[in-house]
N, C-alpha and C. Protein backbone atom coordinates (compact mmCIF):
# COMPACT_ATOMS: atom_id res chain seq x y z
N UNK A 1 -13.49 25.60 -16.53
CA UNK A 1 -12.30 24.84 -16.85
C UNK A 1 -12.15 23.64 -15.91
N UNK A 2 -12.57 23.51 -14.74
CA UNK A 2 -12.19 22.90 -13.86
C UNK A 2 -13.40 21.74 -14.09
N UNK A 3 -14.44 21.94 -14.53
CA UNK A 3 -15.39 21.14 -15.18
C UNK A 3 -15.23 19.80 -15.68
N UNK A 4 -14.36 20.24 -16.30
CA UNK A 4 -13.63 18.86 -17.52
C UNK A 4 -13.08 17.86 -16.58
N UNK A 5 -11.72 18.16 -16.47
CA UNK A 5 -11.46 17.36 -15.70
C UNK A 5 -12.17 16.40 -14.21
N UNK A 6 -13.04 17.18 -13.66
CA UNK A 6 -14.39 16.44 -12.46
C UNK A 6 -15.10 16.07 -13.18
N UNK A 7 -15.49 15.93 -14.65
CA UNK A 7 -16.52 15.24 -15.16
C UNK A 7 -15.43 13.88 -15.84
N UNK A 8 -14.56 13.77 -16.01
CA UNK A 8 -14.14 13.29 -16.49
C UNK A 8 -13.15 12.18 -15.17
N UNK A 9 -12.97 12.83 -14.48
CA UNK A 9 -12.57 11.51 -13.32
C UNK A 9 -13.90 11.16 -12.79
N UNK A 10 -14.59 11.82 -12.40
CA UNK A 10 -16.19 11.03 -12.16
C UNK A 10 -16.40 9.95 -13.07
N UNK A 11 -16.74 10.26 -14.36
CA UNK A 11 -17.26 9.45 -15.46
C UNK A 11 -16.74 7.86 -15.17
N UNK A 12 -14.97 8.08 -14.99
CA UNK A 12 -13.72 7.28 -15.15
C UNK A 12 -14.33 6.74 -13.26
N UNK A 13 -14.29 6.90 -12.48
CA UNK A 13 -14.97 6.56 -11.27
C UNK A 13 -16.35 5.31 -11.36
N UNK A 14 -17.43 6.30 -11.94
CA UNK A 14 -18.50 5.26 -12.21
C UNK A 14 -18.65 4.67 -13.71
N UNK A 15 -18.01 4.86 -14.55
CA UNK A 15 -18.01 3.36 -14.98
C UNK A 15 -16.84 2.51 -14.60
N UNK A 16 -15.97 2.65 -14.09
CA UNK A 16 -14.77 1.61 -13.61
C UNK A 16 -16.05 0.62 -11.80
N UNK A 17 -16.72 1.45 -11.76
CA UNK A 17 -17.20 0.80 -10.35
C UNK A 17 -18.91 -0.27 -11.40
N UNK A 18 -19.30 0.59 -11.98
CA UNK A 18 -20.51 0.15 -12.38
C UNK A 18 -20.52 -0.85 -13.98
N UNK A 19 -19.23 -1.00 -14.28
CA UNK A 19 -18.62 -1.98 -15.33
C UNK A 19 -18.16 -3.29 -14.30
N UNK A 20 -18.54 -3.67 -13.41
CA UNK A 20 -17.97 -4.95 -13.06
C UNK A 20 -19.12 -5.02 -11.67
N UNK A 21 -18.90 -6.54 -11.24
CA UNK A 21 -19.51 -7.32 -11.01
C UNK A 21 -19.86 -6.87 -9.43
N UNK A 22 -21.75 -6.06 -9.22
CA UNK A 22 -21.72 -5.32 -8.12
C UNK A 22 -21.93 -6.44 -7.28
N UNK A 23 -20.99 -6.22 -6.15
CA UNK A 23 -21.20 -6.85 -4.82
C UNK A 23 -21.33 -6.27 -3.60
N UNK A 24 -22.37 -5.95 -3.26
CA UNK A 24 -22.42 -5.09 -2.02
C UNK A 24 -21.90 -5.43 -0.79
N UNK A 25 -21.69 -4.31 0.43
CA UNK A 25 -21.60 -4.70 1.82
C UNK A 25 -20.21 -6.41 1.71
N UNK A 26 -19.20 -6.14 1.14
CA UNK A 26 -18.49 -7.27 0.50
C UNK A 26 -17.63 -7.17 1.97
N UNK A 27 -17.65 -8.04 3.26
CA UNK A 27 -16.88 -8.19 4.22
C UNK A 27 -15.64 -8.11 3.96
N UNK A 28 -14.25 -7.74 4.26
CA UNK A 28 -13.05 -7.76 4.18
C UNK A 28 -12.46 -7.05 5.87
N UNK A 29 -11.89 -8.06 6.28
CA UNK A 29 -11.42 -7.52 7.59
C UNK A 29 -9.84 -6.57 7.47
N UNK A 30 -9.63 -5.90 8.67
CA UNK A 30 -8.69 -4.93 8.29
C UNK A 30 -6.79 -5.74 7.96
N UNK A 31 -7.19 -7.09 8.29
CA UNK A 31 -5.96 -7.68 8.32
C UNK A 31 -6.05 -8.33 6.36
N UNK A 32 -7.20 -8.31 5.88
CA UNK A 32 -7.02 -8.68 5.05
C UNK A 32 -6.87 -7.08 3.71
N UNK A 33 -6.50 -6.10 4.51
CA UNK A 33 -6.56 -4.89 3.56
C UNK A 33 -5.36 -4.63 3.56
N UNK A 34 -4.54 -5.45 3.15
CA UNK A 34 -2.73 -5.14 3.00
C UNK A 34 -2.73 -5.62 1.25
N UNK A 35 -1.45 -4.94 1.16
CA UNK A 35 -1.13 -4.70 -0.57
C UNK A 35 0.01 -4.16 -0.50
N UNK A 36 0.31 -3.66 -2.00
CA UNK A 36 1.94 -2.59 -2.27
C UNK A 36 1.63 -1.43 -1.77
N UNK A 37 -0.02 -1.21 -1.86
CA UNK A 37 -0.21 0.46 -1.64
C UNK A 37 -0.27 1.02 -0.10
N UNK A 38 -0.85 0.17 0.65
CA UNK A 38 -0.34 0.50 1.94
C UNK A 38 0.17 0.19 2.82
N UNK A 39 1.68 -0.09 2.57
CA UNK A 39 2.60 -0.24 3.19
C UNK A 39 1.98 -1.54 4.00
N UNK A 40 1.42 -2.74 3.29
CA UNK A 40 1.40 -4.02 4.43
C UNK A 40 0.54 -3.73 5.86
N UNK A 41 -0.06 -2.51 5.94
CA UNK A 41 -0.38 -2.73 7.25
C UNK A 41 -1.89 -2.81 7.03
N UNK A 42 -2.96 -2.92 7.87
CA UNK A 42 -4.44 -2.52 7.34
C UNK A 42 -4.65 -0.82 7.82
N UNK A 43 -5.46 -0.60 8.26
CA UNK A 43 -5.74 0.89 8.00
C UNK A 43 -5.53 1.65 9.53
N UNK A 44 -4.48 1.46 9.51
CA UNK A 44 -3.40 1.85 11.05
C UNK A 44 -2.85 3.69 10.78
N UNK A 45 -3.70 4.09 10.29
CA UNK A 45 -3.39 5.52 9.90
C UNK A 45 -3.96 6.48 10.17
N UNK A 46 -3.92 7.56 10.28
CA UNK A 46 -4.69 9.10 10.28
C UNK A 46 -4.71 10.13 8.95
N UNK A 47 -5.53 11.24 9.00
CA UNK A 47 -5.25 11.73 7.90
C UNK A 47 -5.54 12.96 8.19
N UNK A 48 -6.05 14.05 7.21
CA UNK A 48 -6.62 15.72 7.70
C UNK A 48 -7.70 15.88 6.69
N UNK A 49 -8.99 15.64 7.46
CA UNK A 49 -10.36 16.36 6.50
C UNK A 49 -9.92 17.67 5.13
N UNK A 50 -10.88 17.99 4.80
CA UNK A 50 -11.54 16.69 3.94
C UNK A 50 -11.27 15.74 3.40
N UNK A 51 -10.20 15.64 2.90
CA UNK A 51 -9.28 14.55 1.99
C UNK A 51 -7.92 14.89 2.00
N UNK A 52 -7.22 13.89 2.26
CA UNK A 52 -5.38 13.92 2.16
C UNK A 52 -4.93 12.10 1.70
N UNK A 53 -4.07 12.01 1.46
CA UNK A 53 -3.72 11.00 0.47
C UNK A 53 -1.82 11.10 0.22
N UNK A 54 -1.16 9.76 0.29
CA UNK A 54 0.05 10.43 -0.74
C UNK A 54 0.25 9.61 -1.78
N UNK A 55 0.35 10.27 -3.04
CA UNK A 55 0.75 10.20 -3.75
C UNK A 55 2.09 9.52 -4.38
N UNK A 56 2.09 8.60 -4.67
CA UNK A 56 3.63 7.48 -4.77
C UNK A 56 4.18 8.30 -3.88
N UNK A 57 4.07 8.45 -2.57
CA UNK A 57 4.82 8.83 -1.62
C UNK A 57 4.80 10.37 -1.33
N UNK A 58 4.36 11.26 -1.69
CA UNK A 58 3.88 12.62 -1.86
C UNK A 58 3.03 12.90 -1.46
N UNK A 59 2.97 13.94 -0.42
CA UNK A 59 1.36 14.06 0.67
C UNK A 59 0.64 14.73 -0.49
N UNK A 60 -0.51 14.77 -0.38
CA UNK A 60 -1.88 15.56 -1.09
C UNK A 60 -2.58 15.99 -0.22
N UNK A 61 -3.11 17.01 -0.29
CA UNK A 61 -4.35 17.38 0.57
C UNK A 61 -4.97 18.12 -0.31
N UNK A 62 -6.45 18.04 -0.52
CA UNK A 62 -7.27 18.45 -0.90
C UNK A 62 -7.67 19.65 -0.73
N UNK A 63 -8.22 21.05 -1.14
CA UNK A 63 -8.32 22.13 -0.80
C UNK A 63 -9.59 22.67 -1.52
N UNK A 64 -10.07 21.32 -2.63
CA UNK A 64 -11.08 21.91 -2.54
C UNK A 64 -11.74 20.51 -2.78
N UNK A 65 -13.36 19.96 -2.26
CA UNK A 65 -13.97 18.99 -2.33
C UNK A 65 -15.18 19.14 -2.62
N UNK A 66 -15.95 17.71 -3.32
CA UNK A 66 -17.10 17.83 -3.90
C UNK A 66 -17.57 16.61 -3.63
N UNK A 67 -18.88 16.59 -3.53
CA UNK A 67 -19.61 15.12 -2.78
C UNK A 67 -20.71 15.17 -3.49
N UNK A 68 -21.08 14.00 -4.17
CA UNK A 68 -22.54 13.66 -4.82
C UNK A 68 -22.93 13.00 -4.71
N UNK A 69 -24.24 12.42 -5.17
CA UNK A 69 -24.67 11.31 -4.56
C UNK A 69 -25.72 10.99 -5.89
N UNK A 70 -25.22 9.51 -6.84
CA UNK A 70 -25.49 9.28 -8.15
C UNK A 70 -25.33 8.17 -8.53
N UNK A 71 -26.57 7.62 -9.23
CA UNK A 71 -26.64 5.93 -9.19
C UNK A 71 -26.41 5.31 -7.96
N UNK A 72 -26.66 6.02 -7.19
CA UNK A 72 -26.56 4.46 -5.80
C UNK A 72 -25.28 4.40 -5.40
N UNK A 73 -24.70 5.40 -5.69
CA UNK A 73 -22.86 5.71 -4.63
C UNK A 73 -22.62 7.40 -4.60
N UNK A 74 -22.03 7.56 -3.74
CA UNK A 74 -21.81 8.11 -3.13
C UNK A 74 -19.58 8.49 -3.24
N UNK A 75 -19.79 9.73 -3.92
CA UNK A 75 -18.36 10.13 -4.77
C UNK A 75 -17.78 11.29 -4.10
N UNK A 76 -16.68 11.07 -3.33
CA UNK A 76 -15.86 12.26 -2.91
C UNK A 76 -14.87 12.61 -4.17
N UNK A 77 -14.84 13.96 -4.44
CA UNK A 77 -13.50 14.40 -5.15
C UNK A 77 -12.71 15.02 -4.45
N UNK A 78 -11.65 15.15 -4.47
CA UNK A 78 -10.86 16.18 -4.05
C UNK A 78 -9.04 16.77 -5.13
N UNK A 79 -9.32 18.31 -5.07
CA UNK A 79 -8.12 18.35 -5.73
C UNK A 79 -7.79 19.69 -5.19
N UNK A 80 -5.87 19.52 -5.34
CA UNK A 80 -5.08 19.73 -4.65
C UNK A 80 -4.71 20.93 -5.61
N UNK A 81 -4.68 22.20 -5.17
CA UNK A 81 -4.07 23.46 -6.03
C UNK A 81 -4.41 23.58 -7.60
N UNK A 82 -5.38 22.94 -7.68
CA UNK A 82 -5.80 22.89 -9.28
C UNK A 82 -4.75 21.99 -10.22
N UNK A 83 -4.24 21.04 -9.48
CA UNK A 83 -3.48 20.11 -10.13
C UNK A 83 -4.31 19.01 -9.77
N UNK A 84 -3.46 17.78 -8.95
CA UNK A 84 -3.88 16.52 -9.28
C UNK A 84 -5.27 16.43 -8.46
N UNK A 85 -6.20 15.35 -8.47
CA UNK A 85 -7.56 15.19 -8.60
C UNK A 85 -7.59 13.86 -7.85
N UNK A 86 -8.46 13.60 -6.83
CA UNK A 86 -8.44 11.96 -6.29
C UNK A 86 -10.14 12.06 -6.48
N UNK A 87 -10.57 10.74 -6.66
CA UNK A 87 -12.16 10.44 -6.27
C UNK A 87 -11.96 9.13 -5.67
N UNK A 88 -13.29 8.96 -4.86
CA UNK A 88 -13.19 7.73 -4.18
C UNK A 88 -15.40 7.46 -4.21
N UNK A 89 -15.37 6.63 -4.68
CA UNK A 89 -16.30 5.93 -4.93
C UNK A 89 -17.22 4.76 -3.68
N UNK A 90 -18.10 5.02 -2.88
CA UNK A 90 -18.76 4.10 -2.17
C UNK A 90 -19.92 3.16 -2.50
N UNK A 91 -20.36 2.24 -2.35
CA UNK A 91 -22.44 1.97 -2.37
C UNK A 91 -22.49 3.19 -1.50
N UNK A 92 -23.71 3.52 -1.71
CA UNK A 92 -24.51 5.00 -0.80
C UNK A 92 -24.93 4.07 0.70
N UNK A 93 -25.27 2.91 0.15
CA UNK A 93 -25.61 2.19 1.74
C UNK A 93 -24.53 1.35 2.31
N UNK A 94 -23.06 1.57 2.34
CA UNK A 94 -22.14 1.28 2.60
C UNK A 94 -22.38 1.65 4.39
N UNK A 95 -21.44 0.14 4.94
CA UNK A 95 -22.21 0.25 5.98
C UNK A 95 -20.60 0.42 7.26
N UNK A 96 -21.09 1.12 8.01
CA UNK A 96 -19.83 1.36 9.07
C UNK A 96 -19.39 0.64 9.53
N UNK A 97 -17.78 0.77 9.09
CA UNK A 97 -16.70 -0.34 9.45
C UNK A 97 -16.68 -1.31 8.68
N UNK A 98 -16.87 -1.53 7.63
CA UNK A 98 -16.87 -2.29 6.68
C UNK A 98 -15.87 -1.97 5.59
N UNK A 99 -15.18 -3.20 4.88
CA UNK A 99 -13.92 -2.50 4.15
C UNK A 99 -14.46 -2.93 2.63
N UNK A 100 -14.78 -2.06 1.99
CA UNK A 100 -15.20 -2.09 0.54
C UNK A 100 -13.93 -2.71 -0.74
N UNK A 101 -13.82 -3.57 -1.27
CA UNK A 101 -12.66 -3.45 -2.10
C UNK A 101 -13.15 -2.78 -3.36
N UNK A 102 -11.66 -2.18 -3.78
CA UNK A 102 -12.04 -1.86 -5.47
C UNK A 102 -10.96 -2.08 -6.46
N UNK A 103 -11.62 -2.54 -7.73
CA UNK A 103 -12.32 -1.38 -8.12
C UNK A 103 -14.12 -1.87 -7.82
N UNK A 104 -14.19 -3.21 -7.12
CA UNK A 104 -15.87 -3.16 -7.26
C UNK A 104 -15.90 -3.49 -5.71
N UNK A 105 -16.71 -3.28 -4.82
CA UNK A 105 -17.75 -2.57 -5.22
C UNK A 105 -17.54 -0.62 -4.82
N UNK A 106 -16.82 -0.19 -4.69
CA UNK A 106 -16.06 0.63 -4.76
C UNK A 106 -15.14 1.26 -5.36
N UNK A 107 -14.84 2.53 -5.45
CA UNK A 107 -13.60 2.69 -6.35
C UNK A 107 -12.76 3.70 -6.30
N UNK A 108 -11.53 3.77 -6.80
CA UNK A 108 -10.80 5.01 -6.71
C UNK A 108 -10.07 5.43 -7.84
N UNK A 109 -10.16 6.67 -7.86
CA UNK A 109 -9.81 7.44 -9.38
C UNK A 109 -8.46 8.41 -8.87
N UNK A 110 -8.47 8.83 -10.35
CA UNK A 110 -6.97 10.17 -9.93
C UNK A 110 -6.75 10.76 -11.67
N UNK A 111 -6.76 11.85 -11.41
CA UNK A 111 -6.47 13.04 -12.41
C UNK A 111 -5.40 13.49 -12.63
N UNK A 112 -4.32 13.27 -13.36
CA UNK A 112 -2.85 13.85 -13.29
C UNK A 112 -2.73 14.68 -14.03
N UNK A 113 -2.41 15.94 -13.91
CA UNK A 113 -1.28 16.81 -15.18
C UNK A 113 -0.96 15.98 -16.02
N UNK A 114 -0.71 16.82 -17.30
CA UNK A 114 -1.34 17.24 -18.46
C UNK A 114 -2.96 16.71 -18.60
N UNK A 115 -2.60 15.46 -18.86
CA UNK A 115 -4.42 14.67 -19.27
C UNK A 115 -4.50 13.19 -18.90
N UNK A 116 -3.55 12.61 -17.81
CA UNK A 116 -3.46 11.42 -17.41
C UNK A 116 -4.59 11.02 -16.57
N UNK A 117 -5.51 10.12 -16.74
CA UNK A 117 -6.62 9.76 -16.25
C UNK A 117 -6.51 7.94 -15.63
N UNK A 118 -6.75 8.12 -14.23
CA UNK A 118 -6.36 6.43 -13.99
C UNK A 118 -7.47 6.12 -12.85
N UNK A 119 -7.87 4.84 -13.05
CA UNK A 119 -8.78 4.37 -11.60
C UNK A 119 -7.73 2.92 -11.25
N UNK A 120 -8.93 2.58 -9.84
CA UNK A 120 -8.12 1.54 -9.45
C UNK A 120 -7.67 0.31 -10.17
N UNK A 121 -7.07 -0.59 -9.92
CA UNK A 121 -6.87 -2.27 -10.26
C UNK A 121 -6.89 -2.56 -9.19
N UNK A 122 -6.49 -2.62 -7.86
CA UNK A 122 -6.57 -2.87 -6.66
C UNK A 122 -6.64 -1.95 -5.56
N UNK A 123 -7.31 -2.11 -4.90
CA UNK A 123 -7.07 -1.27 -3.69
C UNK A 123 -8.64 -1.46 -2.09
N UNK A 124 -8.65 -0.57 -1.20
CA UNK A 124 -9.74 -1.18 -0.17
C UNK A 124 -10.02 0.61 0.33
N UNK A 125 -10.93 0.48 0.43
CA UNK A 125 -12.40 1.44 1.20
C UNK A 125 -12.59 1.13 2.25
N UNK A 126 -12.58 1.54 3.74
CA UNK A 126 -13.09 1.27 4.63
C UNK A 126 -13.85 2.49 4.95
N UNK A 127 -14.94 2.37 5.43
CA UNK A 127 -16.29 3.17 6.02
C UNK A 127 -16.22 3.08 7.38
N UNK A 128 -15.65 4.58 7.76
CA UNK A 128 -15.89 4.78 9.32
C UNK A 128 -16.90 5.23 9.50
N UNK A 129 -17.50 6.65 9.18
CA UNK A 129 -19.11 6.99 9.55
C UNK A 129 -19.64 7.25 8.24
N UNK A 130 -21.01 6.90 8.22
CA UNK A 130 -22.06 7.12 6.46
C UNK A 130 -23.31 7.27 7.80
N UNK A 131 -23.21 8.71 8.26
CA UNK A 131 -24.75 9.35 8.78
C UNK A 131 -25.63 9.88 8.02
N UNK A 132 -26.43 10.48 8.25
CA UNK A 132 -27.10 11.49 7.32
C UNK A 132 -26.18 12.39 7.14
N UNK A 133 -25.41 13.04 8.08
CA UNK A 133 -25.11 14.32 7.04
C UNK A 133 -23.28 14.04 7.17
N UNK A 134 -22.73 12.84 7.41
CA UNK A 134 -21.10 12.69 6.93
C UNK A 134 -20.60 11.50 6.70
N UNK A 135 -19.72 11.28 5.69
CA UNK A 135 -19.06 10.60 5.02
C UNK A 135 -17.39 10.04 5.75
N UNK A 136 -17.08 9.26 6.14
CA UNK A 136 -15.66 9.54 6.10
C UNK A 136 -15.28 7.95 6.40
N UNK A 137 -13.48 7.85 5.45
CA UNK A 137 -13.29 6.87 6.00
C UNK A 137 -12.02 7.02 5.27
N UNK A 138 -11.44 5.64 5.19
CA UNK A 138 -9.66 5.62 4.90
C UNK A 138 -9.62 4.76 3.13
N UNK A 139 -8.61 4.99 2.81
CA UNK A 139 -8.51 4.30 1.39
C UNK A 139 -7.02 3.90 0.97
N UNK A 140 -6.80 3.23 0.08
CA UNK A 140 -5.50 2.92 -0.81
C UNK A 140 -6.30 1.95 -2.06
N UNK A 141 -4.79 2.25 -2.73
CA UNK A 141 -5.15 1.61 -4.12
C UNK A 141 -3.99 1.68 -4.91
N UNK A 142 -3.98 0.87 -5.85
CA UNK A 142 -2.83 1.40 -6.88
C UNK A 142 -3.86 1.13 -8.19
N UNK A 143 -3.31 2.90 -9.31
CA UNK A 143 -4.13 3.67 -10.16
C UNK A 143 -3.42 3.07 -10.94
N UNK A 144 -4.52 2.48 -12.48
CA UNK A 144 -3.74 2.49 -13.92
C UNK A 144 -4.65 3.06 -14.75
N UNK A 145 -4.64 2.27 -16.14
CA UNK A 145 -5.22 2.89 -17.45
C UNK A 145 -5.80 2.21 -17.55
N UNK A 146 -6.99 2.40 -17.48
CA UNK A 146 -7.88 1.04 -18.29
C UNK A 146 -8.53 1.10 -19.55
N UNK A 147 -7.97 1.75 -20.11
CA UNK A 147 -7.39 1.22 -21.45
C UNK A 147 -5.76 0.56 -22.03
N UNK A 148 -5.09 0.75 -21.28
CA UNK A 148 -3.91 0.24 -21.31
C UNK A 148 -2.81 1.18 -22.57
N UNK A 149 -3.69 2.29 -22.41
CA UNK A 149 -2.56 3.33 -23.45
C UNK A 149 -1.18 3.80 -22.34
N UNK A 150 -1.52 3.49 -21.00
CA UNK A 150 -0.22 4.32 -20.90
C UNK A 150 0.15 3.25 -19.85
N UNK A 151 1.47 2.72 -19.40
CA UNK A 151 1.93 1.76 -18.43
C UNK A 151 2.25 2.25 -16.97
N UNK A 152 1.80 3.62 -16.97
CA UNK A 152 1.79 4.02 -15.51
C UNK A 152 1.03 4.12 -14.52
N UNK A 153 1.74 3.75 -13.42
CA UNK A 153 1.03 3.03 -12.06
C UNK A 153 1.02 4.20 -11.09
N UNK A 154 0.16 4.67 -10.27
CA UNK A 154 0.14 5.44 -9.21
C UNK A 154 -0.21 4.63 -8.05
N UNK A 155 0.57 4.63 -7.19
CA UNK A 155 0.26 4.00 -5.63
C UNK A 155 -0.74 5.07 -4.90
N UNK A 156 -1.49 5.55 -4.29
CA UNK A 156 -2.23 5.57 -3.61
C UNK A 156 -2.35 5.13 -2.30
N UNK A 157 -1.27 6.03 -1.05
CA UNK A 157 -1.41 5.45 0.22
C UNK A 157 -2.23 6.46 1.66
N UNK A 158 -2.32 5.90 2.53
CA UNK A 158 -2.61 6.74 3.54
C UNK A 158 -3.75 7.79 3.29
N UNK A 159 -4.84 7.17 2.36
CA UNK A 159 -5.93 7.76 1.99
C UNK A 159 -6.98 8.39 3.00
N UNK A 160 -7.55 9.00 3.05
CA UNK A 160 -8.29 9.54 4.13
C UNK A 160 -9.64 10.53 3.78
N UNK A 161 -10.77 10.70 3.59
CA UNK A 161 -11.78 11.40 3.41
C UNK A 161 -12.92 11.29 4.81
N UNK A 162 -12.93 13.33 5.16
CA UNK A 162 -14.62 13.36 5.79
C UNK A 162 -15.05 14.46 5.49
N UNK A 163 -16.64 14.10 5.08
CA UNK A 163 -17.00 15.33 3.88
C UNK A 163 -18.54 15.03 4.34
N UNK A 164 -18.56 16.46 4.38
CA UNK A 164 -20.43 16.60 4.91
C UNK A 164 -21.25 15.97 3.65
N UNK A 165 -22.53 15.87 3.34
CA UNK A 165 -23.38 15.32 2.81
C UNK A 165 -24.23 16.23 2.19
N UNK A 166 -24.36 17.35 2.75
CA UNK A 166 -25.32 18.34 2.48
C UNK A 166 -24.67 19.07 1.39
C-alpha cells in the first residue's frame, strides 16, 4: 500500500526535476536563498535526522526514510505516520555547500492525504555533506500542482535531511 504513493511522489519528483532545463552545480549564495517559504532568512536553521520539515507551519518529522540513487540524482523520501510524504531531489554530484535551486536543478515534492500530489515552483537545496556513504543538507520550497487541477499551495519551511547512502 505504501508503494503507491512513493512511486508516485518519486515519479512527480523526477519528472518535475528532469522536465526542465538541467543546470548543474548552479551557484546561489545563502543570502540569495530567501523567499515566502523561509521566513526571509537563508539557511540559519537546524533540524532532526533523518528528515524534519514544517509544514505551512506544522513540524514533520519523518519516521520512516528511503534514499535512491536514479538517473543521476539522488532522492530522499520521508513520511511522517503513514500520512504526509516529503521528497527532495539532488544531481548525485551535487557538490558541498552549494545551494541547488528548484524545481531545476533540484527538487522538492510532497504527498498529502487523501490523493493530493504537489512538487516545487520555487524553492533552494543546499548540500552540506554528499560522502560516500551520507547525504544531508537543508531545504524550502513552496509545493503546487503542476497540472493546475487544484490551487493549493504548501509552504515548505525549515527543511532538513541526513540519510546514509547505503
Amino acid at each position: 500500500m505504501k508503494t503507491l504513493p512513493f512511486s508516485l511522489i518519486l515519479a512527480a519528483a523526477l519528472l518535475a526535476v528532469a522536465s526542465c532545463n538541467k543546470q548543474y552545480d548552479t551557484t546561489v549564495s545563502d543570502s540569495q536563498a530567501t523567499g515566502s517559504s523561509n521566513g526571509g532568512g537563508g539557511f540559519n536553521w537546524t533540524g532532526t535526522a533523518p528528515m524534519s520539515a514544517k509544514v505551512n507551519g506544522a513540524s514533520f518529522q519523518a519516521n520512516e526514510v528511503y534514499f535512491s540513487n536514479a538517473g543521476g540524482y539522488y532522492n530522499i523520501m520521508g513520511q511522517e505516520n503513514n500520512a504526509i510524504i516529503l521528497g527532495v531531489s539532488v544531481p548525485a554530484g551535487a557538490a558541498e555547500g552549494k545551494v541547488y535551486s528548484a524545481p531545476t536543478p533540484a527538487g522538492v515534492s510532497g504527498a498529502f492525504p487523501p490523493s493530493l500530489a504537489l512538487i516545487s515552483s520555487t524553492g533552494k537545496v543546499k548540500v552540506i555533506t554528499n560522502s560516500s556513504t551520507i547525504l544531508e543538507g537543508y531545504f524550502w520550497a513552496d509545493l503546487r500542482d503542476p497540472n493546475g487541477l487544484s490551487d493549493t499551495t504548501v509552504h515548505i519551511t525549515e527543511g532538513y535531511f541526513k540519510v546514509d547512502k547505503q
